[in-house]
PDB file of N, CA and C in Angstrom:
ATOM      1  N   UNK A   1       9.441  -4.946 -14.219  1.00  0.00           N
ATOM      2  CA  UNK A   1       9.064  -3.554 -14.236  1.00  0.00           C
ATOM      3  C   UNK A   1       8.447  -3.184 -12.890  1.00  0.00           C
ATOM      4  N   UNK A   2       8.545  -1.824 -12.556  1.00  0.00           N
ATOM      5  CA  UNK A   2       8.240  -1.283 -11.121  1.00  0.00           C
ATOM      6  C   UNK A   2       6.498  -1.096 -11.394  1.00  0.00           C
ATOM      7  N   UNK A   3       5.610  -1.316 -10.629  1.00  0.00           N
ATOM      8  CA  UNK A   3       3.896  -0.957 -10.388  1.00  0.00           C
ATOM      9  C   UNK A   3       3.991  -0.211  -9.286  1.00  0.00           C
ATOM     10  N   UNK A   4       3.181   1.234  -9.489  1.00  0.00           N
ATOM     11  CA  UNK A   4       2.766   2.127  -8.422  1.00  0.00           C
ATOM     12  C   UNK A   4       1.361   1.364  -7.680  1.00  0.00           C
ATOM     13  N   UNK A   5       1.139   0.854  -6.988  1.00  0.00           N
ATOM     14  CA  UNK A   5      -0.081   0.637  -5.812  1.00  0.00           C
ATOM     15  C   UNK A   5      -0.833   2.030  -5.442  1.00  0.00           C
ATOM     16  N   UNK A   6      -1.582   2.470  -5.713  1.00  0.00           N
ATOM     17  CA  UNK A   6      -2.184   3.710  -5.102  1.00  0.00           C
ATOM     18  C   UNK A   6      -3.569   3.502  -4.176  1.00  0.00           C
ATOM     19  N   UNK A   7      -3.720   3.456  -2.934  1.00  0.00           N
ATOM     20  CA  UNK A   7      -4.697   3.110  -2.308  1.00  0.00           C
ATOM     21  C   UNK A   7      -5.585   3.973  -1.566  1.00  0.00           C
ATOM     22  N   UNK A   8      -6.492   4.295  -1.485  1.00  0.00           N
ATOM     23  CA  UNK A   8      -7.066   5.200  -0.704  1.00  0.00           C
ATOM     24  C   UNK A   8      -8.138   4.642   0.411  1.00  0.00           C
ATOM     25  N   UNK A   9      -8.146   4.899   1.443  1.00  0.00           N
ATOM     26  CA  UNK A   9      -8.954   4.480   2.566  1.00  0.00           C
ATOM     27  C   UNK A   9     -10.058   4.915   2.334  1.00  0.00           C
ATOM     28  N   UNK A  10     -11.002   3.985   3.208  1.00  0.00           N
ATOM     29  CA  UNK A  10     -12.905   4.528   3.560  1.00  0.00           C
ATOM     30  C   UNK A  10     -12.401   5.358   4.952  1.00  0.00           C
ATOM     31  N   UNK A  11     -13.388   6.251   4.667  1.00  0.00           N
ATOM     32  CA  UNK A  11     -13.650   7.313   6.077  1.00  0.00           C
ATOM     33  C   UNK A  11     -14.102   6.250   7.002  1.00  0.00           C
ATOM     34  N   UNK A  12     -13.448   6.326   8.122  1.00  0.00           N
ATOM     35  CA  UNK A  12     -13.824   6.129   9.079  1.00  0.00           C
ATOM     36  C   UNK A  12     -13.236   4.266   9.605  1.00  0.00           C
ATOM     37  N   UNK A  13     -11.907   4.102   8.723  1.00  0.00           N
ATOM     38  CA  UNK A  13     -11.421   2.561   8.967  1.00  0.00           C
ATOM     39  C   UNK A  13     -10.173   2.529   9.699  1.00  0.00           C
ATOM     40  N   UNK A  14      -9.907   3.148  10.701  1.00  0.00           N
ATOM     41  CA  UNK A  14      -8.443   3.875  11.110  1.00  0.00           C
ATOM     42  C   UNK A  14      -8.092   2.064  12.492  1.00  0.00           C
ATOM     43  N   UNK A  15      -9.653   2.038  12.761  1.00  0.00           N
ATOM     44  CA  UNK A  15      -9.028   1.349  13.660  1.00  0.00           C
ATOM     45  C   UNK A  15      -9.121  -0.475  12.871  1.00  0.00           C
ATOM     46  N   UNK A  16      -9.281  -0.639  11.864  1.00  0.00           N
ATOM     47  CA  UNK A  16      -9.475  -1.879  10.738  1.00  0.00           C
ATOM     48  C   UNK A  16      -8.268  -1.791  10.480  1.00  0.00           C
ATOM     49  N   UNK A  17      -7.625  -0.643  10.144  1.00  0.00           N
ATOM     50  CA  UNK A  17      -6.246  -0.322   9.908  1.00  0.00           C
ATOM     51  C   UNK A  17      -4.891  -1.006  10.240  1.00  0.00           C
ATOM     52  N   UNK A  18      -5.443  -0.050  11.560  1.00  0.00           N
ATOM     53  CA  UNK A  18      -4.475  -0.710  12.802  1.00  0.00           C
ATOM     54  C   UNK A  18      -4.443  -2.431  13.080  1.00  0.00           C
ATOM     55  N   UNK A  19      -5.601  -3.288  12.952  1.00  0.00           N
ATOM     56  CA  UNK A  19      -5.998  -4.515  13.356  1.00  0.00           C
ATOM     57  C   UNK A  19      -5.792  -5.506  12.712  1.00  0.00           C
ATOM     58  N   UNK A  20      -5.187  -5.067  10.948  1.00  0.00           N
ATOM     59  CA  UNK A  20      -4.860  -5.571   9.737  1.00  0.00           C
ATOM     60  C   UNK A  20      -3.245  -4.792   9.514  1.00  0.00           C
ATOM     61  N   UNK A  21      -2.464  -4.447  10.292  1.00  0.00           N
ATOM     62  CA  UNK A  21      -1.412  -3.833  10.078  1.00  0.00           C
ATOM     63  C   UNK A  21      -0.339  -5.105  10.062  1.00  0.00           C
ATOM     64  N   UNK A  22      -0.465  -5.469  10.886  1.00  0.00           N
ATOM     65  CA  UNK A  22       0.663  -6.778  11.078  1.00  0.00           C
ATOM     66  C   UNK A  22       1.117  -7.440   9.157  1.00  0.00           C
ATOM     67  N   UNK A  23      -0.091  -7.883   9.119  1.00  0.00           N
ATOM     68  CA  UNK A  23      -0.368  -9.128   8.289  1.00  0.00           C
ATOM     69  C   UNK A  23       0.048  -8.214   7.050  1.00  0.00           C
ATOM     70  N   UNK A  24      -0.658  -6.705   6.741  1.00  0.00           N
ATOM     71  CA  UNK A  24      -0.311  -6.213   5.596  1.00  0.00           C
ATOM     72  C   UNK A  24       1.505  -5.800   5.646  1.00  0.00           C
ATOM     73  N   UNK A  25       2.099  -5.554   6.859  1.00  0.00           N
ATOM     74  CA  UNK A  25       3.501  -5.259   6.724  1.00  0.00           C
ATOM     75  C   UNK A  25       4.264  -6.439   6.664  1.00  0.00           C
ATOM     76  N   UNK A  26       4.066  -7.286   6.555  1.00  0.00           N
ATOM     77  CA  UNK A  26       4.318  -8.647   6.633  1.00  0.00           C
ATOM     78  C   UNK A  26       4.579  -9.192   4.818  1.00  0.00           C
ATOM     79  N   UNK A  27       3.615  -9.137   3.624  1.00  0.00           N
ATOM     80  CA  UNK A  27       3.904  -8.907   2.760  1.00  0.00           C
ATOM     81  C   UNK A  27       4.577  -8.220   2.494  1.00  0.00           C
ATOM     82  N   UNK A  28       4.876  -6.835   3.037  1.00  0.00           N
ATOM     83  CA  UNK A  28       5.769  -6.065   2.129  1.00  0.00           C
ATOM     84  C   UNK A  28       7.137  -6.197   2.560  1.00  0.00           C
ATOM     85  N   UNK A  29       7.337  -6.850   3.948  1.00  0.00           N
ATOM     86  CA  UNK A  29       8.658  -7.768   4.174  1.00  0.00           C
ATOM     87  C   UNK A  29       8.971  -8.711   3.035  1.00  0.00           C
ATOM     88  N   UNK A  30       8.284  -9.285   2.905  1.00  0.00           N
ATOM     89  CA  UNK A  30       8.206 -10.690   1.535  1.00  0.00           C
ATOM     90  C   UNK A  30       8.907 -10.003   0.410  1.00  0.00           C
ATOM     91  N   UNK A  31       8.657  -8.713   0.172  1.00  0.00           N
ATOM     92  CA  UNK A  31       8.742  -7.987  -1.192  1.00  0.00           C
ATOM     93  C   UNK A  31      10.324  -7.746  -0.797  1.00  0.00           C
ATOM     94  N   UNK A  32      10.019  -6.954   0.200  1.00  0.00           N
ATOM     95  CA  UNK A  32      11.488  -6.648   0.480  1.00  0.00           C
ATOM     96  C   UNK A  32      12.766  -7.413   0.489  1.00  0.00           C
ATOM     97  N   UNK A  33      12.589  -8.837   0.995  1.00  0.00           N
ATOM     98  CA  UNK A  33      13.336  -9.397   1.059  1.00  0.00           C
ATOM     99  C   UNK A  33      13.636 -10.514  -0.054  1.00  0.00           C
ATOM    100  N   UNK A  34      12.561 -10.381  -1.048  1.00  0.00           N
ATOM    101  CA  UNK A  34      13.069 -10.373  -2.838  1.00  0.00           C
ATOM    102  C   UNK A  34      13.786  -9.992  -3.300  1.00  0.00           C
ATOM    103  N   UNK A  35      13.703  -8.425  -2.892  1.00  0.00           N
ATOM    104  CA  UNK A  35      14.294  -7.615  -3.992  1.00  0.00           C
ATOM    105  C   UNK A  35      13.745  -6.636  -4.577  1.00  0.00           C
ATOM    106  N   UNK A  36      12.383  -7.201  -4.089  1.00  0.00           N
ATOM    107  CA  UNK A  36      10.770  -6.193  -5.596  1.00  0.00           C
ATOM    108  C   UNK A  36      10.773  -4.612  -4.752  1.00  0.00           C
ATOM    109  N   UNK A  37      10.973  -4.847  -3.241  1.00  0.00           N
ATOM    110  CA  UNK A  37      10.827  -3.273  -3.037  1.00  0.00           C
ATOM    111  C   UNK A  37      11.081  -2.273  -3.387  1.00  0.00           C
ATOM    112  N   UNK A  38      10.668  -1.312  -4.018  1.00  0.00           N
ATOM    113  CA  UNK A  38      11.331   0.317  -4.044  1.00  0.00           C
ATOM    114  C   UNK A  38      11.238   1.028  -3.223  1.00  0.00           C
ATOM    115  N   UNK A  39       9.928   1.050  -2.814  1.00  0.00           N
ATOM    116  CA  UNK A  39       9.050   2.029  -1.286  1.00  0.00           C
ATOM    117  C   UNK A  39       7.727   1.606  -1.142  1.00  0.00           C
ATOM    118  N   UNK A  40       8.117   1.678   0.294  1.00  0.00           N
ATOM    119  CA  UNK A  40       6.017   1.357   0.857  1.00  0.00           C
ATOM    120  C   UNK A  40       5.788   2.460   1.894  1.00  0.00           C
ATOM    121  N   UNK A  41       4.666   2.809   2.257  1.00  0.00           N
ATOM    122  CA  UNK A  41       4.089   3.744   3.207  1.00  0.00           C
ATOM    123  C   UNK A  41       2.773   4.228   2.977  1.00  0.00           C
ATOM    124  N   UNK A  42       2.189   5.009   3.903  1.00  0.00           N
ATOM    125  CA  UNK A  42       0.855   5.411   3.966  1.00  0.00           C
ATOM    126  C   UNK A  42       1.017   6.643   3.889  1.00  0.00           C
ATOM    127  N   UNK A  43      -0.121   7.280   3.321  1.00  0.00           N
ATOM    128  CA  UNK A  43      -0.311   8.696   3.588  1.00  0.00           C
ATOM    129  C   UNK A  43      -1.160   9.306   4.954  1.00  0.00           C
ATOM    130  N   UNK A  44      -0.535  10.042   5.474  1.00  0.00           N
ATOM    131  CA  UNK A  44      -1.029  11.035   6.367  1.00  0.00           C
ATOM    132  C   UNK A  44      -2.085  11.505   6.362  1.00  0.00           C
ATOM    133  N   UNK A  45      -3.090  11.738   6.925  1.00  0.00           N
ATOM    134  CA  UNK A  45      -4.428  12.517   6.984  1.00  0.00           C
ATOM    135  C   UNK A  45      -4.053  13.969   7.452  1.00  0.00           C
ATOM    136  N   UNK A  46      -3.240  14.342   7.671  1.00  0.00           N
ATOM    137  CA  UNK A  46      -2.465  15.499   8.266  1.00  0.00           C
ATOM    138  C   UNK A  46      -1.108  15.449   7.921  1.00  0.00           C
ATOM    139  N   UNK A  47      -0.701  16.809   7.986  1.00  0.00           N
ATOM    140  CA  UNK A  47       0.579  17.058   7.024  1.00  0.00           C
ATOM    141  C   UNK A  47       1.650  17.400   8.294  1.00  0.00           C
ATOM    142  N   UNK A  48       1.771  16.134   8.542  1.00  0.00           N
ATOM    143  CA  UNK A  48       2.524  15.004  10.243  1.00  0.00           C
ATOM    144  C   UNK A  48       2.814  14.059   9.721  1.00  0.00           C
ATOM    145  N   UNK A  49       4.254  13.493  10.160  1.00  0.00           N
ATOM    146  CA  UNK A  49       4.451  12.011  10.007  1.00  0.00           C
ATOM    147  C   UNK A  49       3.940  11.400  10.789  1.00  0.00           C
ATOM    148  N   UNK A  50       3.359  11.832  12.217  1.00  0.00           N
ATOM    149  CA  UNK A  50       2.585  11.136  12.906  1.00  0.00           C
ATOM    150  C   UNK A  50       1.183  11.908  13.095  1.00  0.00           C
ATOM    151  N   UNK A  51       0.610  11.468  12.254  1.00  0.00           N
ATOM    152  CA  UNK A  51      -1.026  12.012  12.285  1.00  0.00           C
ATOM    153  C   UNK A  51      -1.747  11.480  13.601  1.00  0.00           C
ATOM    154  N   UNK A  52      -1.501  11.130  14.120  1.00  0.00           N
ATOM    155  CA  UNK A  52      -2.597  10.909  15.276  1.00  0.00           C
ATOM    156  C   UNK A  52      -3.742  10.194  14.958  1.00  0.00           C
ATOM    157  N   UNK A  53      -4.595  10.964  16.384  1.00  0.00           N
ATOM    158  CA  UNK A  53      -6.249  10.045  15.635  1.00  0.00           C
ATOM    159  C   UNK A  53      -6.445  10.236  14.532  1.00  0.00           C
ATOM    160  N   UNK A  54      -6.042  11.355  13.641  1.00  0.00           N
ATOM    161  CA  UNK A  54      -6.576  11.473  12.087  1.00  0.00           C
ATOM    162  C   UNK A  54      -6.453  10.628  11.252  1.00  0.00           C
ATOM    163  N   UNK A  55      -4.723   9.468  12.024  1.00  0.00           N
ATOM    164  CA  UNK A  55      -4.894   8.283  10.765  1.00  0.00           C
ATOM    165  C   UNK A  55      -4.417   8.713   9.523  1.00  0.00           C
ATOM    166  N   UNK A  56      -4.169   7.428   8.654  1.00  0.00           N
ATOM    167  CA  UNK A  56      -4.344   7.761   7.429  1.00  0.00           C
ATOM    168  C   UNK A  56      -5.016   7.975   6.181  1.00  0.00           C
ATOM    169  N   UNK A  57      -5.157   8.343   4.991  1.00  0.00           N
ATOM    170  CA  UNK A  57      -6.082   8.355   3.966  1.00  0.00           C
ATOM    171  C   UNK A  57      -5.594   7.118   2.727  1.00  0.00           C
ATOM    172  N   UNK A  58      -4.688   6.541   2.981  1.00  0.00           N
ATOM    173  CA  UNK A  58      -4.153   5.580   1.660  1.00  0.00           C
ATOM    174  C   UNK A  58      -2.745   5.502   2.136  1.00  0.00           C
ATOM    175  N   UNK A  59      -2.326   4.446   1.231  1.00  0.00           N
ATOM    176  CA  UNK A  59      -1.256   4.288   1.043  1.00  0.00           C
ATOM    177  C   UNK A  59      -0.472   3.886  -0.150  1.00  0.00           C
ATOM    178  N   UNK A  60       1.252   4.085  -0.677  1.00  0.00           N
ATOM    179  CA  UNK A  60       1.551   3.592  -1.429  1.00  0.00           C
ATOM    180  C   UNK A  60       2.583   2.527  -1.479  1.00  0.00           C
ATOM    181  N   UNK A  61       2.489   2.094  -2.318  1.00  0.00           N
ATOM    182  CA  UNK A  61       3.836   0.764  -2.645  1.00  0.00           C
ATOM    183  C   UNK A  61       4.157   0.943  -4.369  1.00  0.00           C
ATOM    184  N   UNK A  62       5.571   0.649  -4.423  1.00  0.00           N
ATOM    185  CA  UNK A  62       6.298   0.663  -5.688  1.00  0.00           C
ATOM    186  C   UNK A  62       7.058  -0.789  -6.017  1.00  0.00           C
ATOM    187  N   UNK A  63       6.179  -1.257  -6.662  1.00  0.00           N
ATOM    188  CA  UNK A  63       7.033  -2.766  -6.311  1.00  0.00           C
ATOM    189  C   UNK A  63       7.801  -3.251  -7.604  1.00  0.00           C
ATOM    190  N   UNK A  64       8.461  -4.590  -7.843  1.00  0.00           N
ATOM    191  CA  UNK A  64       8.871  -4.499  -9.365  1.00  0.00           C
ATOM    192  C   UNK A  64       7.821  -5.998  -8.840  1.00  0.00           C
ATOM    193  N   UNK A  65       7.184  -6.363 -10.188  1.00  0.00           N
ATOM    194  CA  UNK A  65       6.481  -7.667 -10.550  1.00  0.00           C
ATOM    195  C   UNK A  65       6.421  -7.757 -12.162  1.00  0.00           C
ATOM    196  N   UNK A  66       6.426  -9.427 -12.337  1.00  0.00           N
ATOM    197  CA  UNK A  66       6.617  -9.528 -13.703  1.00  0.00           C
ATOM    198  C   UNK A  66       5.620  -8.970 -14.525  1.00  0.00           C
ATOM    199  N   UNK A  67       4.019  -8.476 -14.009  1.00  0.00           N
ATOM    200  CA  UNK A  67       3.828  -7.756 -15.339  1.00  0.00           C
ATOM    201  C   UNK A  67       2.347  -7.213 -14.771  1.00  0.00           C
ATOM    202  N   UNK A  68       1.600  -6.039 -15.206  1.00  0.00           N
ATOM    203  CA  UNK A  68       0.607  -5.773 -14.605  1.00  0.00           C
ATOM    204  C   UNK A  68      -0.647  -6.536 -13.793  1.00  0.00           C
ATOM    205  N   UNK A  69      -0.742  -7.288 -14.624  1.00  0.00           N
ATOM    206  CA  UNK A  69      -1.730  -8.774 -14.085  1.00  0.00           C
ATOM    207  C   UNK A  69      -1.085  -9.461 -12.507  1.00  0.00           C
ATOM    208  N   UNK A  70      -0.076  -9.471 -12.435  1.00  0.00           N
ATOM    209  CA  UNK A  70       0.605  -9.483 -11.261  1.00  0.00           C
ATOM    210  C   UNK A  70       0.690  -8.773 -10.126  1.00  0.00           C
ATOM    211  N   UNK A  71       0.990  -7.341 -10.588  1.00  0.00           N
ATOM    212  CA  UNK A  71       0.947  -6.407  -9.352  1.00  0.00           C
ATOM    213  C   UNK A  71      -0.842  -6.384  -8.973  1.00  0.00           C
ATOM    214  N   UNK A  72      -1.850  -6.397  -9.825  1.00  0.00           N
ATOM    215  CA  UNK A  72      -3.085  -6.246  -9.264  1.00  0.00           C
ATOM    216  C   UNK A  72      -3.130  -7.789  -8.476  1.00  0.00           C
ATOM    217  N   UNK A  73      -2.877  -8.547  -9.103  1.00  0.00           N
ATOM    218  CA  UNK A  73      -3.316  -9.987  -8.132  1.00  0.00           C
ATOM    219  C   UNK A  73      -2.735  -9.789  -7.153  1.00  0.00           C
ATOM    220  N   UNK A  74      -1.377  -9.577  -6.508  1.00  0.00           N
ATOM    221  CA  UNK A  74      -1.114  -8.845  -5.689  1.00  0.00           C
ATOM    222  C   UNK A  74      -1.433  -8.038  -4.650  1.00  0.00           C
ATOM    223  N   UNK A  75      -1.761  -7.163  -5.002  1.00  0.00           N
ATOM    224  CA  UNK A  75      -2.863  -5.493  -4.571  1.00  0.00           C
ATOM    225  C   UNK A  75      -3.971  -6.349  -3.978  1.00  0.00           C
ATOM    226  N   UNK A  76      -4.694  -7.080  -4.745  1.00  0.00           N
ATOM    227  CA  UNK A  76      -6.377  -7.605  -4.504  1.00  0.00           C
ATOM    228  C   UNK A  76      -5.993  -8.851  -3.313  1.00  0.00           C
ATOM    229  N   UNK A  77      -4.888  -9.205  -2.969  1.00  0.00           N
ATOM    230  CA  UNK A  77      -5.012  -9.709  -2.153  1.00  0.00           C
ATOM    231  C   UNK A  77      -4.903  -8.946  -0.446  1.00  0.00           C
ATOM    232  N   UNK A  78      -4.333  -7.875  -0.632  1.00  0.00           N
ATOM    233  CA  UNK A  78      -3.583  -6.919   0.665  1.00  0.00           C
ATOM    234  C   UNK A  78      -5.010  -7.594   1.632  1.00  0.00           C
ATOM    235  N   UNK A  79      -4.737  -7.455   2.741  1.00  0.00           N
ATOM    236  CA  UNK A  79      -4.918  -7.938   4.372  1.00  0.00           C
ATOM    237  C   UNK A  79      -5.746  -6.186   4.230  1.00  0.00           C
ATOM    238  N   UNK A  80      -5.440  -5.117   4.090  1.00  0.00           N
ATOM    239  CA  UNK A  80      -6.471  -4.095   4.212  1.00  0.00           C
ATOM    240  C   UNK A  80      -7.584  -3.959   3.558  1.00  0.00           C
ATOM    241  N   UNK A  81      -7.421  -4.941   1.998  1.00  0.00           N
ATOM    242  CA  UNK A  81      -8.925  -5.078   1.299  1.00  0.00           C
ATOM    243  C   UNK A  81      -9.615  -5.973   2.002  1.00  0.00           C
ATOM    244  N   UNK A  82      -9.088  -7.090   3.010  1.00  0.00           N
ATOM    245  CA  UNK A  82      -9.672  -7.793   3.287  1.00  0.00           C
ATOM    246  C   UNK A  82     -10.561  -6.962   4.352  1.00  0.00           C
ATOM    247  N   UNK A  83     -10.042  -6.804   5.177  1.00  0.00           N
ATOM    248  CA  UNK A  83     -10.320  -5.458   6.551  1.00  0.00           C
ATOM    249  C   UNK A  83     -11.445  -4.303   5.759  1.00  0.00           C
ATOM    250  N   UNK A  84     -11.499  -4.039   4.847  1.00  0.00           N
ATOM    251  CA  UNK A  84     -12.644  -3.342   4.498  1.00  0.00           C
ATOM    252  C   UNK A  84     -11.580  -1.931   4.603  1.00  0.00           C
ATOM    253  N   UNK A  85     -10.758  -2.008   4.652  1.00  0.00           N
ATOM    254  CA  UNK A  85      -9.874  -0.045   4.686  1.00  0.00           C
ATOM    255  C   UNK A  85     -10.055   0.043   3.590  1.00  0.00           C
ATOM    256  N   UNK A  86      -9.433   0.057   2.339  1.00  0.00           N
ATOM    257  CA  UNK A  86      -9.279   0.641   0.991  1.00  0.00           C
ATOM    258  C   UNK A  86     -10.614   0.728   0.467  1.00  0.00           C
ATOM    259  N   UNK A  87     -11.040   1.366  -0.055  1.00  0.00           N
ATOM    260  CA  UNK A  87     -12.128   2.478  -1.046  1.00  0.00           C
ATOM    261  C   UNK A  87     -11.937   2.180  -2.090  1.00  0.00           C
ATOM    262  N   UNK A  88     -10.671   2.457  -2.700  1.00  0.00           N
ATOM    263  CA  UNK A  88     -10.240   2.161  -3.854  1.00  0.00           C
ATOM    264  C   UNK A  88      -8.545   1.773  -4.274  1.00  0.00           C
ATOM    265  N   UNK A  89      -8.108   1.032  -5.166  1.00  0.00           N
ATOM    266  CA  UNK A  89      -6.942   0.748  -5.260  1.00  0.00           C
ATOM    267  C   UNK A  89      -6.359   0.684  -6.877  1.00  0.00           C
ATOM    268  N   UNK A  90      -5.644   1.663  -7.138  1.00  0.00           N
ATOM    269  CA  UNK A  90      -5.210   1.879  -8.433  1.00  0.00           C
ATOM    270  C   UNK A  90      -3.924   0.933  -8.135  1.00  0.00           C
ATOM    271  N   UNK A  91      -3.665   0.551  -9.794  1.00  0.00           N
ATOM    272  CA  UNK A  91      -2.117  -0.580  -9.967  1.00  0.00           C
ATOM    273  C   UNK A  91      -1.675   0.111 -11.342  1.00  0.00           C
ATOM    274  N   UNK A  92      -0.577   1.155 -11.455  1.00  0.00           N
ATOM    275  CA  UNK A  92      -0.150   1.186 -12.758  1.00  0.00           C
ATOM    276  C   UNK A  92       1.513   0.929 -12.989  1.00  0.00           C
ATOM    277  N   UNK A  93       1.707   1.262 -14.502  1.00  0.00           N
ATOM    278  CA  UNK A  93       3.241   0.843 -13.824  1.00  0.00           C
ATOM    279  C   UNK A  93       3.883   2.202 -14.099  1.00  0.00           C
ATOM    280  N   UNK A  94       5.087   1.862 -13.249  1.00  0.00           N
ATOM    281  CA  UNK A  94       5.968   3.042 -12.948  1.00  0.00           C
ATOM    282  C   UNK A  94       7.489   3.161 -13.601  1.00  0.00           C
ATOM    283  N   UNK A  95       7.921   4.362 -14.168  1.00  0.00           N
ATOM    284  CA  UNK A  95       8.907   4.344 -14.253  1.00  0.00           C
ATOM    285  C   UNK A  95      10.198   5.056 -13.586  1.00  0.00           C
ATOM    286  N   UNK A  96      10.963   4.683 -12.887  1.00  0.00           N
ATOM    287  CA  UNK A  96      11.828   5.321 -11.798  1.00  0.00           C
ATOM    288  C   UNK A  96      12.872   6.008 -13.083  1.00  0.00           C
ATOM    289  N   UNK A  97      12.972   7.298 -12.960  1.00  0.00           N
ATOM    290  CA  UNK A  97      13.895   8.513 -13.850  1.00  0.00           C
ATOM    291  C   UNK A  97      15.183   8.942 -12.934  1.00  0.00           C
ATOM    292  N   UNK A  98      14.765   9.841 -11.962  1.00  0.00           N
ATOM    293  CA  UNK A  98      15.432  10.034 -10.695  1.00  0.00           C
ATOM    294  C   UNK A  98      15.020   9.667  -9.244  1.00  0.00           C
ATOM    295  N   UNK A  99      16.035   9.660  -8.202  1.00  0.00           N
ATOM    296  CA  UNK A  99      17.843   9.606  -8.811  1.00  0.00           C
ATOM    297  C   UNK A  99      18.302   8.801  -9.385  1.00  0.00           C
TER     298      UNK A  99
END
């Protein structure tokens, strides 16, 4: 089954971000090259695909894992919780309708 990741950043972690970027895109290669991917990306702090200094406020991922307990063990490991970015991190699951 697919898990929505919903993450939201601390004010003021843009450059923790950046310094933990490698390592966190790096897992979601792993995912990708499973199979589990649906979509990954961050949200904008500005309504720009390239926000600038504003950075982002969170990000999401849609992954498939065998079962909720999974996608959070998962989640709780990301390279940005480690970095101190995320605030908070929701894991629910998702169901893809369309397309």
């Amino acid at each position: 089954m697919f898990y929505a990741i919903i993450a939201e950043d601390k004010p003021g972690t843009q450059q923790a971000r950046i310094n933990a970027r490698a390592e966190h895109l790096a897992r979601l290669v792993t995912l990708k090259e499973q199979g589990k991917l649906f979509v990954a990306g961050p949200h904008p702090a500005t309504d720009s695909e390239d926000p600038g200094e504003a950075g982002f406020t969170g990000s999401l991922v849609i992954a498939e894992f065998n079962s909720l307990q999974d996608a959070q063990a998962w989640a709780n490991q990301d390279p940005y919780i480690v970095a101190g970015v995320y605030a908070k991190v929701t894991v629910k699951p998702y169901k893809k309708v369309l397309p």
